[in-house]
PDB file of N, CA and C in Angstrom:
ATOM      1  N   UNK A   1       7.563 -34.337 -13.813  1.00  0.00           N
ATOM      2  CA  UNK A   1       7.382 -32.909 -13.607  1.00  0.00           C
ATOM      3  C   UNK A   1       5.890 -32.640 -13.432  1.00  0.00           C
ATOM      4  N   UNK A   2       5.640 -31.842 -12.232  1.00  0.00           N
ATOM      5  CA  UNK A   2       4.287 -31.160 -11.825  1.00  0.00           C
ATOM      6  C   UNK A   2       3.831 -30.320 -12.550  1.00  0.00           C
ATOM      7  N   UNK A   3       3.112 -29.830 -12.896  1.00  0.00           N
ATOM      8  CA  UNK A   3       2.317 -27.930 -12.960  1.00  0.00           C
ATOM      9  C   UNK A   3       1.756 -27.707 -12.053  1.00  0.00           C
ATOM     10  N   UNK A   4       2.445 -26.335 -11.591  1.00  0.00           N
ATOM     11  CA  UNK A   4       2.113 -25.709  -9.963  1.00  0.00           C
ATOM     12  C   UNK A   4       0.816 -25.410 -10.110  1.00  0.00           C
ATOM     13  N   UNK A   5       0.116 -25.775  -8.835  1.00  0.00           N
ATOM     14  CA  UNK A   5      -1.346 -24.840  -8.588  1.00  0.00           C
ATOM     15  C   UNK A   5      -1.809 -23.700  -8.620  1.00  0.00           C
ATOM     16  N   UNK A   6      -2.511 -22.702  -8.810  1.00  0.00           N
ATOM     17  CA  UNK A   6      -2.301 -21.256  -9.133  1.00  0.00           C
ATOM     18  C   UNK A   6      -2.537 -20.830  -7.441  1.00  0.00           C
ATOM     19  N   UNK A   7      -2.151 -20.112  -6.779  1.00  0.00           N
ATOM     20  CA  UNK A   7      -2.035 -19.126  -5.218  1.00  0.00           C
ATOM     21  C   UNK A   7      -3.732 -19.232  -5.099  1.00  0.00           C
ATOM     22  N   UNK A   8      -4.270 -19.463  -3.689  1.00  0.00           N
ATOM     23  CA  UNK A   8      -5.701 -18.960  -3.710  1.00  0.00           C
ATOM     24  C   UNK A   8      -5.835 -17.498  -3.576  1.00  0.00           C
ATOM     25  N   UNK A   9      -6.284 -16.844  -3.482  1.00  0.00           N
ATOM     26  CA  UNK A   9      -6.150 -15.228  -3.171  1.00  0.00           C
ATOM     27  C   UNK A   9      -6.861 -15.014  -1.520  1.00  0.00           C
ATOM     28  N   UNK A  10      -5.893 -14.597  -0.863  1.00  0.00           N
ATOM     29  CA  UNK A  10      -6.133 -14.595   0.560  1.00  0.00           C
ATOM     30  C   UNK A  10      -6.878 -13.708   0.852  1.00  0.00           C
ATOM     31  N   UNK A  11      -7.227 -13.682   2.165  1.00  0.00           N
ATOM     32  CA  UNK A  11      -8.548 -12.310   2.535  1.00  0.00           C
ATOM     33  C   UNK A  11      -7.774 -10.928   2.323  1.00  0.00           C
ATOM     34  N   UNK A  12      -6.131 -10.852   2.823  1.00  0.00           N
ATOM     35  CA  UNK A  12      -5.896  -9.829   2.944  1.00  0.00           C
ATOM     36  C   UNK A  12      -5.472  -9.034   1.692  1.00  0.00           C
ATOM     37  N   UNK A  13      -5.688  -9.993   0.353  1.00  0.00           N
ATOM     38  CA  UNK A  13      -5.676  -9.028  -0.784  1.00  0.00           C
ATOM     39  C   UNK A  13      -6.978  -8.673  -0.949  1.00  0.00           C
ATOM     40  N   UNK A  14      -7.863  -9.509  -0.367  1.00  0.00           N
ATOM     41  CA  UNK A  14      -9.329  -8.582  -0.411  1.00  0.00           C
ATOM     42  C   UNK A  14      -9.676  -7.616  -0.034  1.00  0.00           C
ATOM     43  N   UNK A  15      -9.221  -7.111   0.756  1.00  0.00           N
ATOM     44  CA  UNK A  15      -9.668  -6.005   1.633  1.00  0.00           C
ATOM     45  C   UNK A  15      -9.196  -4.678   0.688  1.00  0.00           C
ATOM     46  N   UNK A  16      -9.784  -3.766   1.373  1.00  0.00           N
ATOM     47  CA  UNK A  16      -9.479  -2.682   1.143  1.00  0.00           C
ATOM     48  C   UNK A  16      -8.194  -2.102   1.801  1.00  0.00           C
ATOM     49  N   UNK A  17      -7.286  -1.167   0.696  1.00  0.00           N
ATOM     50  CA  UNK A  17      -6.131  -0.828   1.315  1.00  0.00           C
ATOM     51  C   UNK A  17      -6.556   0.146   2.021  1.00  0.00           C
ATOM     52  N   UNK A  18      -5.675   0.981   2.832  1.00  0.00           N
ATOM     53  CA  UNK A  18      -6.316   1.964   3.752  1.00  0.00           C
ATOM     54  C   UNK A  18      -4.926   3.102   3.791  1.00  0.00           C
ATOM     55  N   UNK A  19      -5.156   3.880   4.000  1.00  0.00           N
ATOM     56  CA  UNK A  19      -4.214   5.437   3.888  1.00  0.00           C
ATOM     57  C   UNK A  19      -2.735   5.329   5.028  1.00  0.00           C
ATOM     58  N   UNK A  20      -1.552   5.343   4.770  1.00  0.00           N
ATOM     59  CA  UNK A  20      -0.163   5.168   5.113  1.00  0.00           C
ATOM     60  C   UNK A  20      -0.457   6.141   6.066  1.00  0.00           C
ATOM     61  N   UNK A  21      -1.115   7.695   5.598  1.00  0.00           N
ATOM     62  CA  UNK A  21      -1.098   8.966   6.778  1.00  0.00           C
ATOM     63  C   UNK A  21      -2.312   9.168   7.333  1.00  0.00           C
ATOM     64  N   UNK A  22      -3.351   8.782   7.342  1.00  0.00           N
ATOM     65  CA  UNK A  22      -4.884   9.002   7.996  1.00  0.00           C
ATOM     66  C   UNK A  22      -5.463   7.551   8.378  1.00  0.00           C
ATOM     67  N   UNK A  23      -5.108   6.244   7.793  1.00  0.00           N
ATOM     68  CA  UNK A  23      -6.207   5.396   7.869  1.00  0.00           C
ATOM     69  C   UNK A  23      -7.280   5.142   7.101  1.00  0.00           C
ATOM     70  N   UNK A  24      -7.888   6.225   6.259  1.00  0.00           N
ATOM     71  CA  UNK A  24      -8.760   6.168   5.436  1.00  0.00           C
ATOM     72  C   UNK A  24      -9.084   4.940   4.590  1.00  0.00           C
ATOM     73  N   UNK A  25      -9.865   4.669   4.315  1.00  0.00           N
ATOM     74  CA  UNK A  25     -10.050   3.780   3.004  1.00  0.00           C
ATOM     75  C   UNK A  25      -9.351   3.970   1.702  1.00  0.00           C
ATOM     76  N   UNK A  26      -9.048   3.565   1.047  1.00  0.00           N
ATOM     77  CA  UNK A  26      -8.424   3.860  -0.056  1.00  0.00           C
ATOM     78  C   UNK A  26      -8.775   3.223  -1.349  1.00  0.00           C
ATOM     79  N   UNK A  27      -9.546   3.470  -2.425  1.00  0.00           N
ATOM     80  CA  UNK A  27     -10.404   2.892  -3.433  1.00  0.00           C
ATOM     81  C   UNK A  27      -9.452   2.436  -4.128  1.00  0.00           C
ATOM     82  N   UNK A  28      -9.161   1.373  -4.789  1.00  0.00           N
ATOM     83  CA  UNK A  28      -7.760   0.434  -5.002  1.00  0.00           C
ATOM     84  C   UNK A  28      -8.099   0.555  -6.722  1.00  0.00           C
ATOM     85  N   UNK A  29      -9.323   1.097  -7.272  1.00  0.00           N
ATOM     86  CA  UNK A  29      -9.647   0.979  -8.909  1.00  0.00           C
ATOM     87  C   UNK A  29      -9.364   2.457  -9.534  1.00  0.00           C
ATOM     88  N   UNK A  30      -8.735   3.173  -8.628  1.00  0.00           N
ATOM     89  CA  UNK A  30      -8.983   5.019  -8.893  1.00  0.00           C
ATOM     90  C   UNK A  30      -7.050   4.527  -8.388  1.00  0.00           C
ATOM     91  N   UNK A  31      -6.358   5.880  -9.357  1.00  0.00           N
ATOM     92  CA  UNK A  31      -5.363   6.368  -9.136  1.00  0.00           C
ATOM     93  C   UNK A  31      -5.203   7.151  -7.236  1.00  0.00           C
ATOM     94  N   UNK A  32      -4.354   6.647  -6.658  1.00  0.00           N
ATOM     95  CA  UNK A  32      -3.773   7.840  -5.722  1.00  0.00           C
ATOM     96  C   UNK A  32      -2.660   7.653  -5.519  1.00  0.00           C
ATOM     97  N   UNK A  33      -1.954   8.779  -4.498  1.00  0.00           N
ATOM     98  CA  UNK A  33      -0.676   8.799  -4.639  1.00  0.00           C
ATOM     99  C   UNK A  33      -0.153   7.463  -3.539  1.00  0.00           C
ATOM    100  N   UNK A  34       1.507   7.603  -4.025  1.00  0.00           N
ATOM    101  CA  UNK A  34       2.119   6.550  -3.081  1.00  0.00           C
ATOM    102  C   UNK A  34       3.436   6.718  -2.644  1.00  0.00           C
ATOM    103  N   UNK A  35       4.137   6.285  -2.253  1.00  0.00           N
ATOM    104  CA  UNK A  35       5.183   6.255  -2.099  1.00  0.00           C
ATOM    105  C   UNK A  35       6.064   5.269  -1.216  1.00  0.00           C
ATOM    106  N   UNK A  36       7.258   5.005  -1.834  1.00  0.00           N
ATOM    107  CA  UNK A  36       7.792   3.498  -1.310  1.00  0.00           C
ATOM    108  C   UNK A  36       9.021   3.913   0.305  1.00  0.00           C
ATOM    109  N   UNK A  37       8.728   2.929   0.687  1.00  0.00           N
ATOM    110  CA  UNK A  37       9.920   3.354   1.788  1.00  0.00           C
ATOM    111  C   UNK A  37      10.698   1.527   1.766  1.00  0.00           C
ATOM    112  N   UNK A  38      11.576   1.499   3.060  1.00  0.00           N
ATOM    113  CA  UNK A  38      12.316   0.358   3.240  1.00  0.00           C
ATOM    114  C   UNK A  38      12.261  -0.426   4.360  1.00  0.00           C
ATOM    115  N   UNK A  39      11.985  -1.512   4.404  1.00  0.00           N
ATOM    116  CA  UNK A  39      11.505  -1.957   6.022  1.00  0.00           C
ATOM    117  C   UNK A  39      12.886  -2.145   6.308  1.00  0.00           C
ATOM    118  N   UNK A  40      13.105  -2.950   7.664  1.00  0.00           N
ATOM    119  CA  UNK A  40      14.137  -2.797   8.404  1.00  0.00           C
ATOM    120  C   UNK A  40      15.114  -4.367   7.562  1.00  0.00           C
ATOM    121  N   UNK A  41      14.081  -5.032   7.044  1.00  0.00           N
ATOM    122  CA  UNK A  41      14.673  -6.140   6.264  1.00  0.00           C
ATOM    123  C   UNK A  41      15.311  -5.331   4.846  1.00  0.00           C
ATOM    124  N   UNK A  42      14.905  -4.537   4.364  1.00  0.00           N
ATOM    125  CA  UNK A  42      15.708  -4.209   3.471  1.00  0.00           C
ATOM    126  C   UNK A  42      14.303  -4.631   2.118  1.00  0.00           C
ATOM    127  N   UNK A  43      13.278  -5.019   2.576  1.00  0.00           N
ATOM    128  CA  UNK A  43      12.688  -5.304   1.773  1.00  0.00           C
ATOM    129  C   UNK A  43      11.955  -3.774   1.498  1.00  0.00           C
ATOM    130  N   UNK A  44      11.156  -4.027  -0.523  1.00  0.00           N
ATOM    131  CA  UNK A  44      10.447  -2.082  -0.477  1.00  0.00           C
ATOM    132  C   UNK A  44       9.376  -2.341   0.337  1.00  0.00           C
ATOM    133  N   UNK A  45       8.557  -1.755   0.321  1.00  0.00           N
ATOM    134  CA  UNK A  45       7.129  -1.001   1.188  1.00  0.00           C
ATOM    135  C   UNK A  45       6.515  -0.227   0.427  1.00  0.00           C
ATOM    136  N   UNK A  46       5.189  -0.473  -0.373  1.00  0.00           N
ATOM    137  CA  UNK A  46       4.181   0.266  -1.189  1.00  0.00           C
ATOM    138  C   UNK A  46       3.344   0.732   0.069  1.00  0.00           C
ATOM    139  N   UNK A  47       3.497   2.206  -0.351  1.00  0.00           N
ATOM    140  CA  UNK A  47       2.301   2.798   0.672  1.00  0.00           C
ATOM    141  C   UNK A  47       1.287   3.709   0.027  1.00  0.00           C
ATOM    142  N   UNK A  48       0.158   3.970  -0.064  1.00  0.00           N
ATOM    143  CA  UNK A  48      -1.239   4.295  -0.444  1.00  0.00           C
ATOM    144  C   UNK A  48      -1.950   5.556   0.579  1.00  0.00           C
ATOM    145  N   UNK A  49      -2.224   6.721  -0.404  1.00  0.00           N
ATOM    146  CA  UNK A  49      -2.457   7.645   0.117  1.00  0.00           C
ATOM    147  C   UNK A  49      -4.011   8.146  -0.412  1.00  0.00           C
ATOM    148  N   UNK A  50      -4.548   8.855   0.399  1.00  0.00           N
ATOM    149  CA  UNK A  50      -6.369   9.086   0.169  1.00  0.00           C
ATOM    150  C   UNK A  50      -6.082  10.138  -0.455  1.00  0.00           C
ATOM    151  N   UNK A  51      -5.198  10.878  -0.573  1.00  0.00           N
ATOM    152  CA  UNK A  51      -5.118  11.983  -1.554  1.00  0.00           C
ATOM    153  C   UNK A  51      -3.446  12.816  -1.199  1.00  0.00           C
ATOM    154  N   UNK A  52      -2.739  13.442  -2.274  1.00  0.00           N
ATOM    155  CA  UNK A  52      -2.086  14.524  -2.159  1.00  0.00           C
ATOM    156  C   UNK A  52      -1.366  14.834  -1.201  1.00  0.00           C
ATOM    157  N   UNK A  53      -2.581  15.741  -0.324  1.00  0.00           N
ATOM    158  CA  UNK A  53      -1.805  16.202   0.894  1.00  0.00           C
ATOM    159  C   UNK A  53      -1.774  15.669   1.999  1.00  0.00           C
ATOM    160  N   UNK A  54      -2.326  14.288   2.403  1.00  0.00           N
ATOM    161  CA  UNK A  54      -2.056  13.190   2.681  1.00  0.00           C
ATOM    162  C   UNK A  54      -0.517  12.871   2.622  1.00  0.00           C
ATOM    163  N   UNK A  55      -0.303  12.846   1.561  1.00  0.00           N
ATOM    164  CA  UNK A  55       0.712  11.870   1.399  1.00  0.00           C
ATOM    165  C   UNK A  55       2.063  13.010   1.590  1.00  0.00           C
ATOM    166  N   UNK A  56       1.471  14.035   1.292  1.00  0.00           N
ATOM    167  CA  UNK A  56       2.573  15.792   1.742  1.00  0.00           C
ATOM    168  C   UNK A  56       2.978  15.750   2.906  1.00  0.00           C
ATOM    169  N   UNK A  57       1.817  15.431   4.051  1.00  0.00           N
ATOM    170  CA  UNK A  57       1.845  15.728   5.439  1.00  0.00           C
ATOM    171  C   UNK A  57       2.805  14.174   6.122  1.00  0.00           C
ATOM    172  N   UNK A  58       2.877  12.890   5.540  1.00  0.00           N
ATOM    173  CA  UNK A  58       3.225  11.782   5.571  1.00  0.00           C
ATOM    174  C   UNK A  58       4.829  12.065   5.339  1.00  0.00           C
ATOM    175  N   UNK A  59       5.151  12.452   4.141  1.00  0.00           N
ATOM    176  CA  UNK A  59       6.264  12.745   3.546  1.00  0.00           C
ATOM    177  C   UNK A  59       7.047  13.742   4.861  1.00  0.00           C
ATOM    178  N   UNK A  60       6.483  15.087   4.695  1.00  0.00           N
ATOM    179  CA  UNK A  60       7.009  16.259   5.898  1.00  0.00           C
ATOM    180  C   UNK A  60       7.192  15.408   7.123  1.00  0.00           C
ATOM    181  N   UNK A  61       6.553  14.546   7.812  1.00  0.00           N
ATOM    182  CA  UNK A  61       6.808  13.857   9.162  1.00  0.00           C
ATOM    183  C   UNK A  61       8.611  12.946   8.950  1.00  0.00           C
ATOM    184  N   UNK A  62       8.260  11.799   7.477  1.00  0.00           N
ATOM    185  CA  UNK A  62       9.299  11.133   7.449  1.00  0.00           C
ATOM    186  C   UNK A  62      10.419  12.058   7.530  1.00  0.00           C
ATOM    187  N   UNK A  63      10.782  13.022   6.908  1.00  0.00           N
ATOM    188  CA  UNK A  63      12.311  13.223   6.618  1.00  0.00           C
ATOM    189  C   UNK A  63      12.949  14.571   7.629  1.00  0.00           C
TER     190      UNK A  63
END
């Protein structure tokens, strides 16, 4: 029996997340809003909002 290697951490968890409804940057150490949707696999989807009404105006488009 092995002990697994630990994951390297890839660039794209480095980066900065960026806004589901504007693009914005999104500061990943500060609270903002989110909300999950469903891809077409059935898998969830975390999405990241620069603020509020952002994520209001995001929401009003989806449904």
């Amino acid at each position: 029996m092995t002990s697994a290697e630990p994951e390297a951490v890839t660039s794209s968890e480095e980066t900065e997340a960026t806004c589901a409804g504007c693009g914005a940057p999104v500061e990943t150490d500060e609270w903002h809003p989110a909300a999950t949707t469903r891809t077409d696999t059935g898998a969830v989807q975390i999405l990241s909002f620069c603020d509020r009404s952002c994520r209001d105006r995001w929401q009003d488009r989806a449904e």
